[in-house]
C-alpha atoms as a PDB file:
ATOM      1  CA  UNK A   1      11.091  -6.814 -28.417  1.00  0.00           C
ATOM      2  CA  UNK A   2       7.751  -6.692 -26.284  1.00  0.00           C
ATOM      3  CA  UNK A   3       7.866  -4.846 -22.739  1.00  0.00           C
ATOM      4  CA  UNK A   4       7.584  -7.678 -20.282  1.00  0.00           C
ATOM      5  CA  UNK A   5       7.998  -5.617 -17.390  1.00  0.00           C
ATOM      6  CA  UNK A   6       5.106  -6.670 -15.020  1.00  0.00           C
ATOM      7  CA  UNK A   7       3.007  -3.152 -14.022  1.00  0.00           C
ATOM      8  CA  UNK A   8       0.982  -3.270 -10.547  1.00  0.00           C
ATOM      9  CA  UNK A   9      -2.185  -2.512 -10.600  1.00  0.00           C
ATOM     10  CA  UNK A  10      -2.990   1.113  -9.504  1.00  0.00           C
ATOM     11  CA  UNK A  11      -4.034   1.591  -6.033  1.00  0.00           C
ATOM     12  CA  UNK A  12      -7.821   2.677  -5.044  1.00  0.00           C
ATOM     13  CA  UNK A  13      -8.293   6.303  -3.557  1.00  0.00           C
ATOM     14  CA  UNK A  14      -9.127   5.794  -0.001  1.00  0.00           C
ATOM     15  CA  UNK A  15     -12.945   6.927  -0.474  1.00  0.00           C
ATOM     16  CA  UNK A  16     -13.377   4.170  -2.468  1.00  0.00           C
ATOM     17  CA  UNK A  17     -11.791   1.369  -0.309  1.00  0.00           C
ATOM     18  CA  UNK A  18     -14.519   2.585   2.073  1.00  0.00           C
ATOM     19  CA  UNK A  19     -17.564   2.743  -0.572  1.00  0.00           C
ATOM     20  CA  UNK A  20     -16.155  -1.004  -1.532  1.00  0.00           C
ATOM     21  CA  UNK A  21     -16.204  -1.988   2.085  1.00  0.00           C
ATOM     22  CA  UNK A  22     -19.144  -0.626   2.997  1.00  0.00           C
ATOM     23  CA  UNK A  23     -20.862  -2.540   0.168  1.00  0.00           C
ATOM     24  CA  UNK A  24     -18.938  -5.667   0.395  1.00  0.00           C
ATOM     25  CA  UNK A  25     -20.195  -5.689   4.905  1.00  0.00           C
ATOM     26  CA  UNK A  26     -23.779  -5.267   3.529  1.00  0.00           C
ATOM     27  CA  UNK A  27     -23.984  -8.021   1.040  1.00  0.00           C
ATOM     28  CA  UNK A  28     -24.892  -6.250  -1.799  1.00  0.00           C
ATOM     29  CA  UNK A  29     -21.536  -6.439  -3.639  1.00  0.00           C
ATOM     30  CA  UNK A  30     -21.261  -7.575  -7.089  1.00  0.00           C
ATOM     31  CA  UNK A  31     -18.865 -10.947  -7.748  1.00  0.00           C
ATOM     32  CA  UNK A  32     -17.283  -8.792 -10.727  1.00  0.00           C
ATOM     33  CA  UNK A  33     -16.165  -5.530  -8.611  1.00  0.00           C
ATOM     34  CA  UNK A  34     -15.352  -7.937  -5.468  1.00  0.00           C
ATOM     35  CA  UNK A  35     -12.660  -9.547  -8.165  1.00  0.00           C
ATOM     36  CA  UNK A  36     -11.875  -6.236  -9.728  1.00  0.00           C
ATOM     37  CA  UNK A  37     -10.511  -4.948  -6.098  1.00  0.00           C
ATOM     38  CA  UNK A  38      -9.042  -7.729  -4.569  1.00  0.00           C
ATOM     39  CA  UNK A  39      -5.744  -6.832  -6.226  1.00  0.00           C
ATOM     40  CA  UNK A  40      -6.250  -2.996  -6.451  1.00  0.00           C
ATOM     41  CA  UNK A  41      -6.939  -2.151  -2.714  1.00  0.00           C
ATOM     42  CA  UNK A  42      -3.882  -0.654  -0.279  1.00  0.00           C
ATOM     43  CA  UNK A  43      -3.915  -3.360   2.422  1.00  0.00           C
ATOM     44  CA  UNK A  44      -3.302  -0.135   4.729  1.00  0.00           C
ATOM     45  CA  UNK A  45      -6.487   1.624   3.801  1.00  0.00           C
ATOM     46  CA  UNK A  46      -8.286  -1.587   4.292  1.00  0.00           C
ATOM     47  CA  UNK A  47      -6.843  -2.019   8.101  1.00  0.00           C
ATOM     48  CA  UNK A  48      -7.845   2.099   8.214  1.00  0.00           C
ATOM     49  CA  UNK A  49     -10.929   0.851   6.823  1.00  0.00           C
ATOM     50  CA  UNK A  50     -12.128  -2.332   9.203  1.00  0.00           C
ATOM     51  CA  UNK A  51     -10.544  -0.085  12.080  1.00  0.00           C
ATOM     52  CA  UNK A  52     -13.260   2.833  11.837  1.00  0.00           C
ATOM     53  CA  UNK A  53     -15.941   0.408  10.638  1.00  0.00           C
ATOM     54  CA  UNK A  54     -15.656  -2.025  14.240  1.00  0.00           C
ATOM     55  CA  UNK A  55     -15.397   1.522  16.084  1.00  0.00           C
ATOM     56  CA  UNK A  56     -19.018   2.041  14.176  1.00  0.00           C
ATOM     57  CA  UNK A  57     -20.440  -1.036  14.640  1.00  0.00           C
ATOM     58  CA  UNK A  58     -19.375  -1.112  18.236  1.00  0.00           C
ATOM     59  CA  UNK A  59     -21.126   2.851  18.584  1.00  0.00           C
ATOM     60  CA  UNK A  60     -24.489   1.721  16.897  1.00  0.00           C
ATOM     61  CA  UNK A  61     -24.712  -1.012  19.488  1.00  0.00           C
ATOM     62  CA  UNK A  62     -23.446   0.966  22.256  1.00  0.00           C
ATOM     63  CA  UNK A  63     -26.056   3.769  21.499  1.00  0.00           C
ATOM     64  CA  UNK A  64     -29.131   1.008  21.310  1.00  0.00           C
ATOM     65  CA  UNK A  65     -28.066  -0.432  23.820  1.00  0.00           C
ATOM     66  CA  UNK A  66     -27.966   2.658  26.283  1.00  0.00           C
ATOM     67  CA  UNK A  67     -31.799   3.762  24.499  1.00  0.00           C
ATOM     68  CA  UNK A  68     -33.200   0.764  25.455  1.00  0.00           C
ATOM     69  CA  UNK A  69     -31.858   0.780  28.854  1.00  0.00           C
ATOM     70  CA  UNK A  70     -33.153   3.942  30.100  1.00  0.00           C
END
């Protein structure tokens, strides 16, 4: 009798939720690892994830902003 117990897919480290993120906000991620993670990443990690990248984005422009001004 097969095994037709369903198995989840094993969850990403958190290091590389970030590395997939990070290449996934530049563009230059690949159609076949974009698939490959949509079902293996922790939706927590990913909140984590967006979370410190806005904080980022909003620093960088913060910073350039405040260099230009002065």
């Amino acid at each position: 009798m097969p095994d037709t117990e369903t198995k989840k897919p094993a969850y990403r480290s958190f290091k590389e939720t970030i590395v997939a993120i990070a290449w996934s906000f530049t563009g230059l991620r690949r159609k076949k690892d974009f698939e490959q993670d949509v079902g293996r990443m922790n939706p927590v990690y990913v909140i984590i994830a967006a979370l410190l990248g806005a904080a980022m984005f909003i620093g960088i422009l913060l910073a350039i902003a405040m260099s230009v001004a002065t």
